[in-house]
Protein backbone atom coordinates (compact mmCIF):
# COMPACT_ATOMS: atom_id res chain seq x y z
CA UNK A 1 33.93 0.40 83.25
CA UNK A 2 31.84 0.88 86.73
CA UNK A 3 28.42 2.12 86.87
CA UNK A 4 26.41 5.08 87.88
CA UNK A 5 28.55 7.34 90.07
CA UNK A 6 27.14 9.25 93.00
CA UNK A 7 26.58 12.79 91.66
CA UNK A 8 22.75 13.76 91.28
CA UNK A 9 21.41 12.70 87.71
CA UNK A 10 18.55 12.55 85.86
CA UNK A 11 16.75 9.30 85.84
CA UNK A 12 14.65 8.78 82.71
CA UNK A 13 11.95 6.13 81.85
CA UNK A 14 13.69 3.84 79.38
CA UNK A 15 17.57 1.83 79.18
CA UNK A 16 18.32 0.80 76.29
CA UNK A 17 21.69 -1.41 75.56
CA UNK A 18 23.96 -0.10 72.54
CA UNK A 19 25.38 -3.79 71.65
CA UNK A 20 28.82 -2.88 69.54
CA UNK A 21 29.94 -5.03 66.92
CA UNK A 22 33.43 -5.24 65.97
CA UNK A 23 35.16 -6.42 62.99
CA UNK A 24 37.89 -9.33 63.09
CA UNK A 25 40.31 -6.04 61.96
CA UNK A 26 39.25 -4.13 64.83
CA UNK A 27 39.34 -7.46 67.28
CA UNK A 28 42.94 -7.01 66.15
CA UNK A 29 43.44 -3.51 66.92
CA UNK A 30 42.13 -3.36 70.41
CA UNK A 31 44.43 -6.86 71.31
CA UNK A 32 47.98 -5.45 69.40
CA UNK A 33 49.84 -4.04 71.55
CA UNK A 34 50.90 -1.41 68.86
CA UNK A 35 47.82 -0.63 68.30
CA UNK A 36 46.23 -0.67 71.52
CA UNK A 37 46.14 3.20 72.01
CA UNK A 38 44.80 4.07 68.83
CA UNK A 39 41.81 1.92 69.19
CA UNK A 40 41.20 3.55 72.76
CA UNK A 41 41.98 6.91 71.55
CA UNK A 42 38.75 7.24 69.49
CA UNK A 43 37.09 5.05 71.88
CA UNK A 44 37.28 6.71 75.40
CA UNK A 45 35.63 10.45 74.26
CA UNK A 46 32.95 8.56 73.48
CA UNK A 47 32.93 6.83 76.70
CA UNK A 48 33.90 10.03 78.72
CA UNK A 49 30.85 11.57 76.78
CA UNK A 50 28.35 9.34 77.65
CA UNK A 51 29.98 9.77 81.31
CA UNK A 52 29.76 13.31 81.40
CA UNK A 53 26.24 13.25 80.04
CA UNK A 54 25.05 11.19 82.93
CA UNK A 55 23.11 8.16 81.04
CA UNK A 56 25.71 5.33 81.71
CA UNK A 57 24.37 3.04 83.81
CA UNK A 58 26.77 -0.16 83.29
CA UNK A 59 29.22 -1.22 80.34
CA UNK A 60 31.98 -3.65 79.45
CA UNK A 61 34.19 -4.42 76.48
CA UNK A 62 34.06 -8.26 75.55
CA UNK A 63 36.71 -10.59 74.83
CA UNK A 64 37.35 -11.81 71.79
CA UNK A 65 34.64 -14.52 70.06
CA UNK A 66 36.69 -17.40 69.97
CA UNK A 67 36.28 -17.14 73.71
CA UNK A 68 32.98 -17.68 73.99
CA UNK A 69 30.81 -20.87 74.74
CA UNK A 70 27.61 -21.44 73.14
CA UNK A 71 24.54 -23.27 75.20
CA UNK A 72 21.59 -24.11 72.72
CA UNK A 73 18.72 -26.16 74.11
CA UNK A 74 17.16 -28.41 71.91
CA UNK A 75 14.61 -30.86 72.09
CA UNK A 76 16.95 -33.51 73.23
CA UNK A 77 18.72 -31.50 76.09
CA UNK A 78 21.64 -28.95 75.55
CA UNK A 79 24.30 -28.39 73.01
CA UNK A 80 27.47 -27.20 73.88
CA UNK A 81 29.16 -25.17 71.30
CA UNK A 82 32.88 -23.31 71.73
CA UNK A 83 33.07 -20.18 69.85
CA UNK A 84 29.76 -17.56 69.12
CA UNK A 85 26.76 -18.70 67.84
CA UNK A 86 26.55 -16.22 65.04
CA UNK A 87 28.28 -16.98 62.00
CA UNK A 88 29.21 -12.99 60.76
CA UNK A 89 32.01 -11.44 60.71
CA UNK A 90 31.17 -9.03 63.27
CA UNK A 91 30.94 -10.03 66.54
CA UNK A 92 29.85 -8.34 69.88
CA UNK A 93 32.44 -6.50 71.07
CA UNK A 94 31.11 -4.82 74.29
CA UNK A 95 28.13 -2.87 75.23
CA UNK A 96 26.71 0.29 77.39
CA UNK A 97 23.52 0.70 79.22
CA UNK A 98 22.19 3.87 79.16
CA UNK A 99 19.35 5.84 80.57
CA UNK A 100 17.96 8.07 77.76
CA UNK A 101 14.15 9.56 77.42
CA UNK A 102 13.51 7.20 74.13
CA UNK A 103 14.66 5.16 70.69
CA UNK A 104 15.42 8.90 69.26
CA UNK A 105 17.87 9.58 71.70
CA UNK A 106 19.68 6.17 72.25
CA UNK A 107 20.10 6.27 67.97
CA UNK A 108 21.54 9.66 68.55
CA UNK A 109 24.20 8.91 71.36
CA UNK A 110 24.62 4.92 69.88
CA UNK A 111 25.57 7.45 65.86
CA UNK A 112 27.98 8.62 67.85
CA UNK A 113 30.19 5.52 68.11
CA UNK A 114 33.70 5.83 66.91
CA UNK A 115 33.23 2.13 64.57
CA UNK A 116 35.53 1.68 62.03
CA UNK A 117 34.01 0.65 58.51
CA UNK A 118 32.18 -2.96 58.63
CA UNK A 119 31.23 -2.03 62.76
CA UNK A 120 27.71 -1.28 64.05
CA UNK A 121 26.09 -1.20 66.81
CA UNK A 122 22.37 -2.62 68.11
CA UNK A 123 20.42 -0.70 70.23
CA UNK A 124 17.95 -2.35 72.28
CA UNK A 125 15.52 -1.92 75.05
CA UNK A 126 16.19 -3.17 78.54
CA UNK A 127 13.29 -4.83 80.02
CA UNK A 128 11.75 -3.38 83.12
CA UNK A 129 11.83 -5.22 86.17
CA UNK A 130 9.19 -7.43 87.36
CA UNK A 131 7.50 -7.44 90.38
């Protein structure tokens, strides 16, 4: 996924990150070959939507949890940990930036995620940069 393309947009005040969660089924969709283009098939009109609306500002699907290296400080010095740090089921699958007015509209466009039962998605605000 690439970033903000060079046609005149709309800039608004707030980005907020839509943080998808996947379940260990869908994990398995996305990486089986058989079902590779089913998963994408519900995914990318979603993406192309948020596109074509002109809020994306950066995105990327993740790889799959057991990838994933944990760094915890402590009061000792660091822990390293292979694997996620949350212990769900649902893990972060990928996320979007986008640049929306407010929380109403980032709900509305993050509702419109194609999860399959058990998936969700967090929607948070993206700090502002600091002089």
């Amino acid at each position: 996924m690439q970033g903000r393309d060079n046609r005149a947009q709309e800039t608004h005040d707030m980005q907020y990150s839509l943080l998808f969660q996947l379940t260990p089924a869908e994990y398995k969709r996305r990486e089986n070959p058989e079902e590779y283009a089913a998963f994408y098939a519900a995914f990318m009109p979603y993406f192309q939507a948020v596109k074509d609306a002109g809020i994306f500002v950066t995105g990327a699907g993740l790889a799959e949890p057991e990838t994933a290296t944990t760094i915890r400080w402590t009061e000792t010095g660091t822990e390293v940990q292979d694997g996620p740090f949350a212990d769900t089921k649902e893990q972060l699958g990928g996320f979007f930036v986008i640049d929306v007015p407010d929380l109403d509209t980032a709900m509305e466009w993050a509702s419109r995620y194609p999860a399959q039962p058990g998936g969700g998605c967090e929607i948070r605000p993206v700090l502002p940069p600091r002089n």
